[in-house]
Each structure stands twice: as C-alpha cells, then as structure tokens.
PDB file of N, CA and C in Angstrom:
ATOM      1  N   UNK A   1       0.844  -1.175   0.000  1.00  0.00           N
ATOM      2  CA  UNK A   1       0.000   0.000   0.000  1.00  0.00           C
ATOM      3  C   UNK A   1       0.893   1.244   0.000  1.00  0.00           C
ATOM      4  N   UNK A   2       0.065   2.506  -0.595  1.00  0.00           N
ATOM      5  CA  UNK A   2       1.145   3.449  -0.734  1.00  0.00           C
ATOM      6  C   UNK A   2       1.577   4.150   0.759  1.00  0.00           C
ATOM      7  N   UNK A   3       2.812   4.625   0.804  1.00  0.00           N
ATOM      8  CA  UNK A   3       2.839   5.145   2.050  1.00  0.00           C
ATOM      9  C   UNK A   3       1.603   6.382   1.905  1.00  0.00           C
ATOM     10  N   UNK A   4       1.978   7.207   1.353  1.00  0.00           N
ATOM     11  CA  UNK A   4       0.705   8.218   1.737  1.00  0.00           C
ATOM     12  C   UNK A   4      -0.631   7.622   2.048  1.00  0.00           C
ATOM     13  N   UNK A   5      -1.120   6.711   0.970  1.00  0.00           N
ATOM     14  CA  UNK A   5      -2.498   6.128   1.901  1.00  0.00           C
ATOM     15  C   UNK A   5      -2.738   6.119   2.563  1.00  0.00           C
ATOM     16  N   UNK A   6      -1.695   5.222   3.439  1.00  0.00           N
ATOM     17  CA  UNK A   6      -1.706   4.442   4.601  1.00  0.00           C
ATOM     18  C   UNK A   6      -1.422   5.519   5.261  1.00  0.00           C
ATOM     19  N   UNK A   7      -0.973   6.904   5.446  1.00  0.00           N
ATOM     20  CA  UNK A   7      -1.217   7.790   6.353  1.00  0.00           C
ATOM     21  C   UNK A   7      -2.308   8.508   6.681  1.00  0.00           C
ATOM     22  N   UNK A   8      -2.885   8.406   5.306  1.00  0.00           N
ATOM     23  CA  UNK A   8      -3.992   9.337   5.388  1.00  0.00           C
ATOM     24  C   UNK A   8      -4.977   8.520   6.124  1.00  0.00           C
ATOM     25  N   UNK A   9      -5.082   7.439   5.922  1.00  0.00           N
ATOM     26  CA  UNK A   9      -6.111   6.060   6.412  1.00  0.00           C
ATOM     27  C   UNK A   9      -5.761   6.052   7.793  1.00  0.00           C
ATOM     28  N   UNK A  10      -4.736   6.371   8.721  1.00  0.00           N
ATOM     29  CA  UNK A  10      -3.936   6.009   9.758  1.00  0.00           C
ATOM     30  C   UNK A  10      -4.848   7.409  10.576  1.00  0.00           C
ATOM     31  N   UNK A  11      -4.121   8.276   9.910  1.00  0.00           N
ATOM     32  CA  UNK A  11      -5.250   9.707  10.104  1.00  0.00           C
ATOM     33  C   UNK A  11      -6.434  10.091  10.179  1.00  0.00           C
ATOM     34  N   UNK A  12      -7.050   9.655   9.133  1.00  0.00           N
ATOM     35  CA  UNK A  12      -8.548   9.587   9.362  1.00  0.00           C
ATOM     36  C   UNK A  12      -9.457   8.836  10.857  1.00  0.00           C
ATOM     37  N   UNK A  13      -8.601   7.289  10.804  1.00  0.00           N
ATOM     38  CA  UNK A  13      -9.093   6.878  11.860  1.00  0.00           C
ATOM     39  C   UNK A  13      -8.889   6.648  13.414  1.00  0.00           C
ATOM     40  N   UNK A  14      -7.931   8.052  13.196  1.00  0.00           N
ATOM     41  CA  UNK A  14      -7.196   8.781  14.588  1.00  0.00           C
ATOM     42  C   UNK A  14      -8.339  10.077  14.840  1.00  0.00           C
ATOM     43  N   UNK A  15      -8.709  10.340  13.884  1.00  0.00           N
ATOM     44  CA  UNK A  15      -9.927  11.509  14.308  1.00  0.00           C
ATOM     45  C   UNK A  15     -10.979  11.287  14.311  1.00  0.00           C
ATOM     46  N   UNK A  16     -11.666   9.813  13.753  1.00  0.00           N
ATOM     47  CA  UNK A  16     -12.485   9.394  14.189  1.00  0.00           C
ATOM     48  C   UNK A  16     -12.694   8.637  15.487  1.00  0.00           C
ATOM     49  N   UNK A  17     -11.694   8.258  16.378  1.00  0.00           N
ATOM     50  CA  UNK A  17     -11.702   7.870  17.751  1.00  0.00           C
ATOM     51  C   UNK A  17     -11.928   8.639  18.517  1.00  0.00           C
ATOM     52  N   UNK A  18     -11.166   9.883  18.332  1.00  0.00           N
ATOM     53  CA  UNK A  18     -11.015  10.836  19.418  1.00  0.00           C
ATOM     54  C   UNK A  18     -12.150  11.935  19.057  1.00  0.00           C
ATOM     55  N   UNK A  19     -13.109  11.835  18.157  1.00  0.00           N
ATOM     56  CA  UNK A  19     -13.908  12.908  17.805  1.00  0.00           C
ATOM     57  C   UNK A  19     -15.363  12.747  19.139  1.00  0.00           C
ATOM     58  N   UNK A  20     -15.211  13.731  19.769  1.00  0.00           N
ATOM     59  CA  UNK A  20     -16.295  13.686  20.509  1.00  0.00           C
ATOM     60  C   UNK A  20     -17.985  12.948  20.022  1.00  0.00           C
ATOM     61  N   UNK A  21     -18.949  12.632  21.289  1.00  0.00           N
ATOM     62  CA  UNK A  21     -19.911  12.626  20.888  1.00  0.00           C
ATOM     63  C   UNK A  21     -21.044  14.522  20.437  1.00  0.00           C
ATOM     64  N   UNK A  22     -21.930  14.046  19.957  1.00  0.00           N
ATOM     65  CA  UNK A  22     -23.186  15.249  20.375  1.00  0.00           C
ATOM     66  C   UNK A  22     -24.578  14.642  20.896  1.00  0.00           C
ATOM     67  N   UNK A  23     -24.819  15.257  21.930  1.00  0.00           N
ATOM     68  CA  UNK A  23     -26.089  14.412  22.465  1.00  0.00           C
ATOM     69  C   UNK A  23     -27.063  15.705  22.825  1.00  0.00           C
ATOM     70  N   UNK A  24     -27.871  14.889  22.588  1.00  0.00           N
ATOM     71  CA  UNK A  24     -29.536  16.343  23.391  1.00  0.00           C
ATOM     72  C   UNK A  24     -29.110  16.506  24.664  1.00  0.00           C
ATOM     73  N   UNK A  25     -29.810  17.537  24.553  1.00  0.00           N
ATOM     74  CA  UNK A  25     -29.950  17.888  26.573  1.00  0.00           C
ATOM     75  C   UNK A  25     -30.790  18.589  26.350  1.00  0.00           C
ATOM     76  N   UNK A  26     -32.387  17.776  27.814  1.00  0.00           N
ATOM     77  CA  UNK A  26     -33.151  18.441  27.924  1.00  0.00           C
ATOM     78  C   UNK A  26     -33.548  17.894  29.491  1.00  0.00           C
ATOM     79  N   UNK A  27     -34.142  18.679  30.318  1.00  0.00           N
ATOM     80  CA  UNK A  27     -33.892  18.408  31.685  1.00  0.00           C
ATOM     81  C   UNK A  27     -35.122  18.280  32.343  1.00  0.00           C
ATOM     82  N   UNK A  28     -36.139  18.323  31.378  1.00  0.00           N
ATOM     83  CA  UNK A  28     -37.768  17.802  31.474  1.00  0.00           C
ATOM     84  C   UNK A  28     -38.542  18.026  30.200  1.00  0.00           C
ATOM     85  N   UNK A  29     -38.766  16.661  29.692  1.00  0.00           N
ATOM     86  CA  UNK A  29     -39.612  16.198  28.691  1.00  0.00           C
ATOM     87  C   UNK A  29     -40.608  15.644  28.884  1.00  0.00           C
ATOM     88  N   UNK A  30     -41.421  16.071  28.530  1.00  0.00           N
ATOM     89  CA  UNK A  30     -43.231  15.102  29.001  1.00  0.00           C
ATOM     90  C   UNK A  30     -43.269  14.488  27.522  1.00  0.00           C
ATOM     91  N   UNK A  31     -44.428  13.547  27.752  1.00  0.00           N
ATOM     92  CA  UNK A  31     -44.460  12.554  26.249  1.00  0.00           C
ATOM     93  C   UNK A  31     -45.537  13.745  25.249  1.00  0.00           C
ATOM     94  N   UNK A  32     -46.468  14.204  26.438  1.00  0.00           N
ATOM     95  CA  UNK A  32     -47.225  15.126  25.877  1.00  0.00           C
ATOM     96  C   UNK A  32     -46.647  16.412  24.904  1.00  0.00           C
ATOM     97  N   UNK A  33     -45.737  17.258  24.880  1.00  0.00           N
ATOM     98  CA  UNK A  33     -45.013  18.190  25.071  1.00  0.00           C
ATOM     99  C   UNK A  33     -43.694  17.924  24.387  1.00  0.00           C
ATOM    100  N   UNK A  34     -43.128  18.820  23.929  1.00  0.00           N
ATOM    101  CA  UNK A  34     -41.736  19.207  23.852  1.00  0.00           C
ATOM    102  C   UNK A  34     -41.024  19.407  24.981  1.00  0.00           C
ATOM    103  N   UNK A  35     -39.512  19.666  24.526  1.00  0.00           N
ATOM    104  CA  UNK A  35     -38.438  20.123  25.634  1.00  0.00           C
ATOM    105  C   UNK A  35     -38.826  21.250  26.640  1.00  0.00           C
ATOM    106  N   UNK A  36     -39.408  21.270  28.048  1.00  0.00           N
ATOM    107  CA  UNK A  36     -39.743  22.539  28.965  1.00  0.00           C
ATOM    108  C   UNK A  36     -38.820  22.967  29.586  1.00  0.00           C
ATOM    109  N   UNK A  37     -37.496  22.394  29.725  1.00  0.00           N
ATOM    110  CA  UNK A  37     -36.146  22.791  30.162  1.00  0.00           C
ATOM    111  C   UNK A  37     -34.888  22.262  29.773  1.00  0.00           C
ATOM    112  N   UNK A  38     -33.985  22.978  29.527  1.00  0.00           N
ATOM    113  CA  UNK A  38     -32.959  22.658  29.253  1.00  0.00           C
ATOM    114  C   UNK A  38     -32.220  22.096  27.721  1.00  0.00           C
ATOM    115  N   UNK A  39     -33.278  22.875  26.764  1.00  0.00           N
ATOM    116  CA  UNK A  39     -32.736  22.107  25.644  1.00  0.00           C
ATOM    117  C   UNK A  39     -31.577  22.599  24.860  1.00  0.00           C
ATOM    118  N   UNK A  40     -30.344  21.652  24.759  1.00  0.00           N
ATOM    119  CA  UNK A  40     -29.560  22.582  23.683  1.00  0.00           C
ATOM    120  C   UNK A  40     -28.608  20.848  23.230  1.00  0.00           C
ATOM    121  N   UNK A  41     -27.612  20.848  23.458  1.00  0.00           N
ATOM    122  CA  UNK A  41     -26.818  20.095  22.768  1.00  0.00           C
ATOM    123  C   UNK A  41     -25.738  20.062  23.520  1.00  0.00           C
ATOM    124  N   UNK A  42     -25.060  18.799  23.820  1.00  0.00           N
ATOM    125  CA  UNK A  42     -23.644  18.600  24.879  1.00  0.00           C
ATOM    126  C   UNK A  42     -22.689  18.213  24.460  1.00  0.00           C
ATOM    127  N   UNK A  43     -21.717  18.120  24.601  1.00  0.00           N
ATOM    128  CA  UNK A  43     -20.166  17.453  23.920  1.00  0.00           C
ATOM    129  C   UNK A  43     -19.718  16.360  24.811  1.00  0.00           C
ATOM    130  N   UNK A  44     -19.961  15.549  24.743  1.00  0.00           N
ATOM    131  CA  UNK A  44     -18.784  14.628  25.685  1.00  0.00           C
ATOM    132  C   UNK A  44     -17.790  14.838  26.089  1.00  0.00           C
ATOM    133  N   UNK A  45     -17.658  14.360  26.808  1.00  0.00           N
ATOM    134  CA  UNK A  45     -15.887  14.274  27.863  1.00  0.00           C
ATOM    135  C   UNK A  45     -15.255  12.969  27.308  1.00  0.00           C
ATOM    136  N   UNK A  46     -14.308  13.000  28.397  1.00  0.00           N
ATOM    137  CA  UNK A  46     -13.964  11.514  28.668  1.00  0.00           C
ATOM    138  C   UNK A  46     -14.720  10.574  29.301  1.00  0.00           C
ATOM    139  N   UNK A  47     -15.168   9.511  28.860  1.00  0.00           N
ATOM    140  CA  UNK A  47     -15.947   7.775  29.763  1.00  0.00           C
ATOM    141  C   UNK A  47     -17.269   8.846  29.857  1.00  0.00           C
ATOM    142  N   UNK A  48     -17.472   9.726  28.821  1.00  0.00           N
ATOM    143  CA  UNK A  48     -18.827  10.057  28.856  1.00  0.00           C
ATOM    144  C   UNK A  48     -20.012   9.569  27.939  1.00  0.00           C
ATOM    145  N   UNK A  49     -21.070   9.704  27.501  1.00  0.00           N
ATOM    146  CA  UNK A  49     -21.726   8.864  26.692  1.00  0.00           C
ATOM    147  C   UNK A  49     -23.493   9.518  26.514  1.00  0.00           C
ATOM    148  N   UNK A  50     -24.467   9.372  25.948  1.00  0.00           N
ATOM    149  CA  UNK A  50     -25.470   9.840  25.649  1.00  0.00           C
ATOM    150  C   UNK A  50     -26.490   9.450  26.479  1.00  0.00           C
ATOM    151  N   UNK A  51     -27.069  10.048  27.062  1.00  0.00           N
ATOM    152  CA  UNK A  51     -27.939   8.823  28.265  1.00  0.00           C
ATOM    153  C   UNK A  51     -29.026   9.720  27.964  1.00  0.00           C
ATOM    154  N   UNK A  52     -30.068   8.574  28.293  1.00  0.00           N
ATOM    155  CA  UNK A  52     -31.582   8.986  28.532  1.00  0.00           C
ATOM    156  C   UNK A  52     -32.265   8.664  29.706  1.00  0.00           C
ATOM    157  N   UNK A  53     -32.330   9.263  30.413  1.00  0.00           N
ATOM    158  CA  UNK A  53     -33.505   8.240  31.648  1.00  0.00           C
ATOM    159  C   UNK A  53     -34.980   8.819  30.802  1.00  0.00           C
ATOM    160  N   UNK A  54     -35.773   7.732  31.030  1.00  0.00           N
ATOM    161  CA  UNK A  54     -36.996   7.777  31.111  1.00  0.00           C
ATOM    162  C   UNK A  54     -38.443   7.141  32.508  1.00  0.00           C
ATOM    163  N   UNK A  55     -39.214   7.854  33.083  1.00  0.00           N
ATOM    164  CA  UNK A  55     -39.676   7.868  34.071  1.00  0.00           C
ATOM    165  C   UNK A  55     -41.024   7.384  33.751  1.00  0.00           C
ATOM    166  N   UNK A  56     -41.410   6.053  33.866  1.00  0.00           N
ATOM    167  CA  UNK A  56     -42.891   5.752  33.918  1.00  0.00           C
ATOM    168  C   UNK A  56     -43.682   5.259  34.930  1.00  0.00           C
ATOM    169  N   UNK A  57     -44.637   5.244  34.925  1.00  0.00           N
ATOM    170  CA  UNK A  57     -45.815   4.425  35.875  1.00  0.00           C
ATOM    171  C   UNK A  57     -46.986   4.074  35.157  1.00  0.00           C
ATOM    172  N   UNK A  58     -46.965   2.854  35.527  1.00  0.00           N
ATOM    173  CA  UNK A  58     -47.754   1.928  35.109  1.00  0.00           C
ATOM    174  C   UNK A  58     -47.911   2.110  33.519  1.00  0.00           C
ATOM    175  N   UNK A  59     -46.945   1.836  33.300  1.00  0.00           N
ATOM    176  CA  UNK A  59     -46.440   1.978  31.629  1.00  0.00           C
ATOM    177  C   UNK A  59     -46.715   2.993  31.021  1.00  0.00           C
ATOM    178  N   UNK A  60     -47.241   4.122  31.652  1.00  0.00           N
ATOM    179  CA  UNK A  60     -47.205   5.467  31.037  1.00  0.00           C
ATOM    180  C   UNK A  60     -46.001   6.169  31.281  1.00  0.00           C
ATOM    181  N   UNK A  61     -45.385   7.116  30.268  1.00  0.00           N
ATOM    182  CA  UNK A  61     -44.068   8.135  30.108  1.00  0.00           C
ATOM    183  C   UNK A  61     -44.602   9.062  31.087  1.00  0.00           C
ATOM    184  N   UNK A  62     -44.113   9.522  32.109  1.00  0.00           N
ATOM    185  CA  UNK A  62     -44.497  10.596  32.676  1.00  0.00           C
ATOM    186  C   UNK A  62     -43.536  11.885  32.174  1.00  0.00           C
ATOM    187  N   UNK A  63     -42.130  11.446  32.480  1.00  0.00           N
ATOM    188  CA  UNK A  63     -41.171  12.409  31.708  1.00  0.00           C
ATOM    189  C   UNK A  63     -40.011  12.100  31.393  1.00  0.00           C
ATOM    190  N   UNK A  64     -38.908  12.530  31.025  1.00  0.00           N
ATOM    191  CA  UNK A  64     -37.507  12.155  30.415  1.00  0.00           C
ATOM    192  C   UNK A  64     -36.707  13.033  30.781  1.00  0.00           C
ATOM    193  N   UNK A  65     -35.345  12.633  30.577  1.00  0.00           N
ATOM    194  CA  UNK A  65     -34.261  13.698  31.007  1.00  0.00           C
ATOM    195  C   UNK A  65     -33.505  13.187  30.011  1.00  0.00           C
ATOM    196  N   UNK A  66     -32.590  14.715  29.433  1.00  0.00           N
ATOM    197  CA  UNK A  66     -31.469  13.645  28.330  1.00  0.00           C
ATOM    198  C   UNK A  66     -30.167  14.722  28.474  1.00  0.00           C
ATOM    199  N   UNK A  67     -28.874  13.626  28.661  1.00  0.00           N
ATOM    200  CA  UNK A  67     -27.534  14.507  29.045  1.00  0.00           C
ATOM    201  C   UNK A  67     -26.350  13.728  28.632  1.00  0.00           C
ATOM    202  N   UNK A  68     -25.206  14.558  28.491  1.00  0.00           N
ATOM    203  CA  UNK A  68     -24.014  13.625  28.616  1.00  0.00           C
ATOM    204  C   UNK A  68     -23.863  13.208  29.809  1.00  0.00           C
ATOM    205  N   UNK A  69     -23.318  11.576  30.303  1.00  0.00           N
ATOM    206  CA  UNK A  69     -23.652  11.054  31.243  1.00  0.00           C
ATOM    207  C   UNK A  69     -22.188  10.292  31.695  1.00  0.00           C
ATOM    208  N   UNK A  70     -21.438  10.610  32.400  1.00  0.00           N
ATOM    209  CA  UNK A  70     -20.194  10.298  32.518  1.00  0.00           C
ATOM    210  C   UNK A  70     -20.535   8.670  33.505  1.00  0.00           C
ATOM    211  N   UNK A  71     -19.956   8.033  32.474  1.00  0.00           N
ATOM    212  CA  UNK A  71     -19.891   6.029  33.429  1.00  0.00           C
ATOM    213  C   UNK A  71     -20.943   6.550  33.458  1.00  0.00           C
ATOM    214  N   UNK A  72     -21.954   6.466  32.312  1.00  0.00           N
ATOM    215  CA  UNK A  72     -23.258   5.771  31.917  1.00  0.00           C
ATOM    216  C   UNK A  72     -23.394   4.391  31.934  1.00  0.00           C
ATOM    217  N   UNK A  73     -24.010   3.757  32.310  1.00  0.00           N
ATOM    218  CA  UNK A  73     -24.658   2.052  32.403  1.00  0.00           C
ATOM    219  C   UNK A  73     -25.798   1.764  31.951  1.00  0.00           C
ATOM    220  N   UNK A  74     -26.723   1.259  31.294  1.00  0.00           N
ATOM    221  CA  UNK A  74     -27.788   1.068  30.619  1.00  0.00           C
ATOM    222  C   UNK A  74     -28.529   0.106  32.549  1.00  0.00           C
ATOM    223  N   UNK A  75     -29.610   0.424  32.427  1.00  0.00           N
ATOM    224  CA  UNK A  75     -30.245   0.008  33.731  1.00  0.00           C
ATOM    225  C   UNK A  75     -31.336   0.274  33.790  1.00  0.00           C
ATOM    226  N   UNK A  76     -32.270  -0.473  34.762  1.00  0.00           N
ATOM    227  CA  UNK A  76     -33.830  -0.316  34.811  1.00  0.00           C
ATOM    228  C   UNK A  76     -34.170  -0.687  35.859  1.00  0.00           C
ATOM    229  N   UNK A  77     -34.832  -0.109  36.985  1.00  0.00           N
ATOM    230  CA  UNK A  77     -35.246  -0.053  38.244  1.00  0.00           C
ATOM    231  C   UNK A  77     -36.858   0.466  38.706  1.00  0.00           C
ATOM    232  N   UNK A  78     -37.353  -0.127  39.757  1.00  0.00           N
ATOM    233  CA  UNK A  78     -38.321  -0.070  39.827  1.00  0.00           C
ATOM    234  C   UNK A  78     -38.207   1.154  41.273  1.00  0.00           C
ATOM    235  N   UNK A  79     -38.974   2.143  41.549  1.00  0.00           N
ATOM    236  CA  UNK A  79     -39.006   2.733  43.104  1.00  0.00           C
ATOM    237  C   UNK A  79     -40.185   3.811  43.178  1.00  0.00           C
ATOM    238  N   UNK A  80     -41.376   3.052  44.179  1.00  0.00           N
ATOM    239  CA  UNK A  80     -42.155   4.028  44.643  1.00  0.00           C
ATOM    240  C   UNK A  80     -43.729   4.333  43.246  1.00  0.00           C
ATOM    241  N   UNK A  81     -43.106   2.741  42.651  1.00  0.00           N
ATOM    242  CA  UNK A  81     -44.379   2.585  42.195  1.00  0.00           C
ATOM    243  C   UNK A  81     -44.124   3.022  40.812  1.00  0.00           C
ATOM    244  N   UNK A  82     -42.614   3.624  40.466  1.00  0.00           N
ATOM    245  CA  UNK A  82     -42.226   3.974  39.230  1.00  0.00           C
ATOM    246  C   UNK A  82     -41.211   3.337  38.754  1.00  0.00           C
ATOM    247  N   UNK A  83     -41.151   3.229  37.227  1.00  0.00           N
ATOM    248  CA  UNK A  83     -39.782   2.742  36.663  1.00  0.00           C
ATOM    249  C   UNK A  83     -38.678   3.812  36.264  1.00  0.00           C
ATOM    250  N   UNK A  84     -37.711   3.513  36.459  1.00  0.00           N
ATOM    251  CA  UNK A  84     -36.745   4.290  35.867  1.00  0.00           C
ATOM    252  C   UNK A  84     -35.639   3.948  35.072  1.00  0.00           C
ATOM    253  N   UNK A  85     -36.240   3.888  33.653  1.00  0.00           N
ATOM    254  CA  UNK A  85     -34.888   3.298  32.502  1.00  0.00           C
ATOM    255  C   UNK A  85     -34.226   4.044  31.961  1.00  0.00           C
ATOM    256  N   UNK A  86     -32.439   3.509  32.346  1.00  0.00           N
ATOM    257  CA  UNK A  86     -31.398   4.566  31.929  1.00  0.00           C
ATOM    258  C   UNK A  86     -30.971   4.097  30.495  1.00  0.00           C
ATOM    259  N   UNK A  87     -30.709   4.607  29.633  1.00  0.00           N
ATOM    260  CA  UNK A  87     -30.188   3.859  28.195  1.00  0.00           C
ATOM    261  C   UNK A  87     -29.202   4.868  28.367  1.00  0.00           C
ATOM    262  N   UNK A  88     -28.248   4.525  27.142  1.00  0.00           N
ATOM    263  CA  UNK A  88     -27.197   4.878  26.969  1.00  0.00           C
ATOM    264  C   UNK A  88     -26.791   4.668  25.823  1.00  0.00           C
ATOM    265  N   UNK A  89     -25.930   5.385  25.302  1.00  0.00           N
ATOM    266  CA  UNK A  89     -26.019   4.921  23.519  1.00  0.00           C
ATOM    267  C   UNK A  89     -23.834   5.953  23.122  1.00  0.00           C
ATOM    268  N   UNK A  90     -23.777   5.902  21.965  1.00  0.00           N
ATOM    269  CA  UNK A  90     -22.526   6.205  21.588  1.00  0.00           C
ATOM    270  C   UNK A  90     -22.389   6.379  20.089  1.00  0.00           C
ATOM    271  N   UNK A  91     -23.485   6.728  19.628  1.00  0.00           N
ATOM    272  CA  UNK A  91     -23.552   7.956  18.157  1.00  0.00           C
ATOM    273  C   UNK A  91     -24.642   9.389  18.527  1.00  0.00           C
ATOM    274  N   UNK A  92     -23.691  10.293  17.477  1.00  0.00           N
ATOM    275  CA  UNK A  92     -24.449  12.124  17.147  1.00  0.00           C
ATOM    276  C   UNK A  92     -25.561  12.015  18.130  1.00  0.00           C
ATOM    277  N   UNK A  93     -26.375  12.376  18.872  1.00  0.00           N
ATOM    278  CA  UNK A  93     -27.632  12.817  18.967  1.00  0.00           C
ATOM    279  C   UNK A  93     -28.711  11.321  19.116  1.00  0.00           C
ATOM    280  N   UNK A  94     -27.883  10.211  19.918  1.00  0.00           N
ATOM    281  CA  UNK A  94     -28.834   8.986  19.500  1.00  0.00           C
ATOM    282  C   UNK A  94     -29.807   9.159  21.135  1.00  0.00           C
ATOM    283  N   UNK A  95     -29.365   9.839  21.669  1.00  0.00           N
ATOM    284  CA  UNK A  95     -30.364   9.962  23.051  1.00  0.00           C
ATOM    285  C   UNK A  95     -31.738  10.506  23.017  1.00  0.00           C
ATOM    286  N   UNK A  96     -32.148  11.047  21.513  1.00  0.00           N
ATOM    287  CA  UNK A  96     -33.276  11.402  21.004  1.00  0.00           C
ATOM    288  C   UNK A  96     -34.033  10.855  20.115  1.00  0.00           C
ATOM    289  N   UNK A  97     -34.612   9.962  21.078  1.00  0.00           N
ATOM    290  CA  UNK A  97     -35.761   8.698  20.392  1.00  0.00           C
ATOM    291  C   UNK A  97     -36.615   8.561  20.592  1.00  0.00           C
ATOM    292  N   UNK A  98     -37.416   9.574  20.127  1.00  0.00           N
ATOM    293  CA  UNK A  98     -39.451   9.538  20.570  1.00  0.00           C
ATOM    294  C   UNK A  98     -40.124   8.804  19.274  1.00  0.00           C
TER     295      UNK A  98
END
C-alpha cells in the first residue's frame, strides 16, 4: 500500500476515535409536550456517553431527562411505584428517540 495512503487512512481513523460525541440535553420532557427545560446540545468528555432516563408508571411516560452522562450504564429499576430506565447509547444525537 502506498505510504501516503496508509497515512492518510492512519489519520482519518485517529480523528475518528477521538472525535467527541453530540447528544440532546433536555432536563424535562413530558411525552405530551416538547423540551420545557434545558434544551440545547452537549459534547462529551472523557468515559462520557449519551444517556436517557426515562420515568414511567404503570407503563405510562411521565417524563424524560437527556444529558451527557459520565460512566453511563444502561439500567432499569423499579421505586415508589415507578420505573426508571437509563439507556445509553454512543452515536451524534442517539439519546433522542421519541
């Protein structure tokens, strides 16, 4: 392979590792409704990642939260009669899935 290729190829997928995520941020979402706080767009850090919690009862959405989420874990818990599922994801803007 040519050397230049192989640099440019070497290069390319040196800035695709290190290229941050972009994720929503919104800090109360009803299913009813749009974003009522906090909407704009976040950059990742380091061991950061796209997270969504979503908040239901009795299988209804009551509301959502969406952020960069440093040691994000995908998880689902039950408390006080509600669920609370964390997702987590690692492409552009994937924390925005209605």
């Amino acid at each position: 392979m040519d050397k230049r290729l192989l640099f440019i190829f070497s290069y390319f997928c040196f800035i695709v590792a290190v290229t941050p995520l972009r994720c929503i941020t919104c800090h109360l979402h009803t299913e009813a409704d749009r974003c009522r706080r906090g909407f704009g767009i976040c950059t990742t850090q380091k061991h950061e990642k796209c997270m969504t919690l979503k908040i239901s009862q009795g299988g209804i959405l009551l509301l959502s939260y969406m952020v960069c989420q440093k040691f994000c874990k995908d998880m689902s818990y039950d408390f006080n009669n509600r669920t609370y599922d964390h997702k987590c994801c690692e492409e552009d803007f994937c924390n925005y899935q209605f």
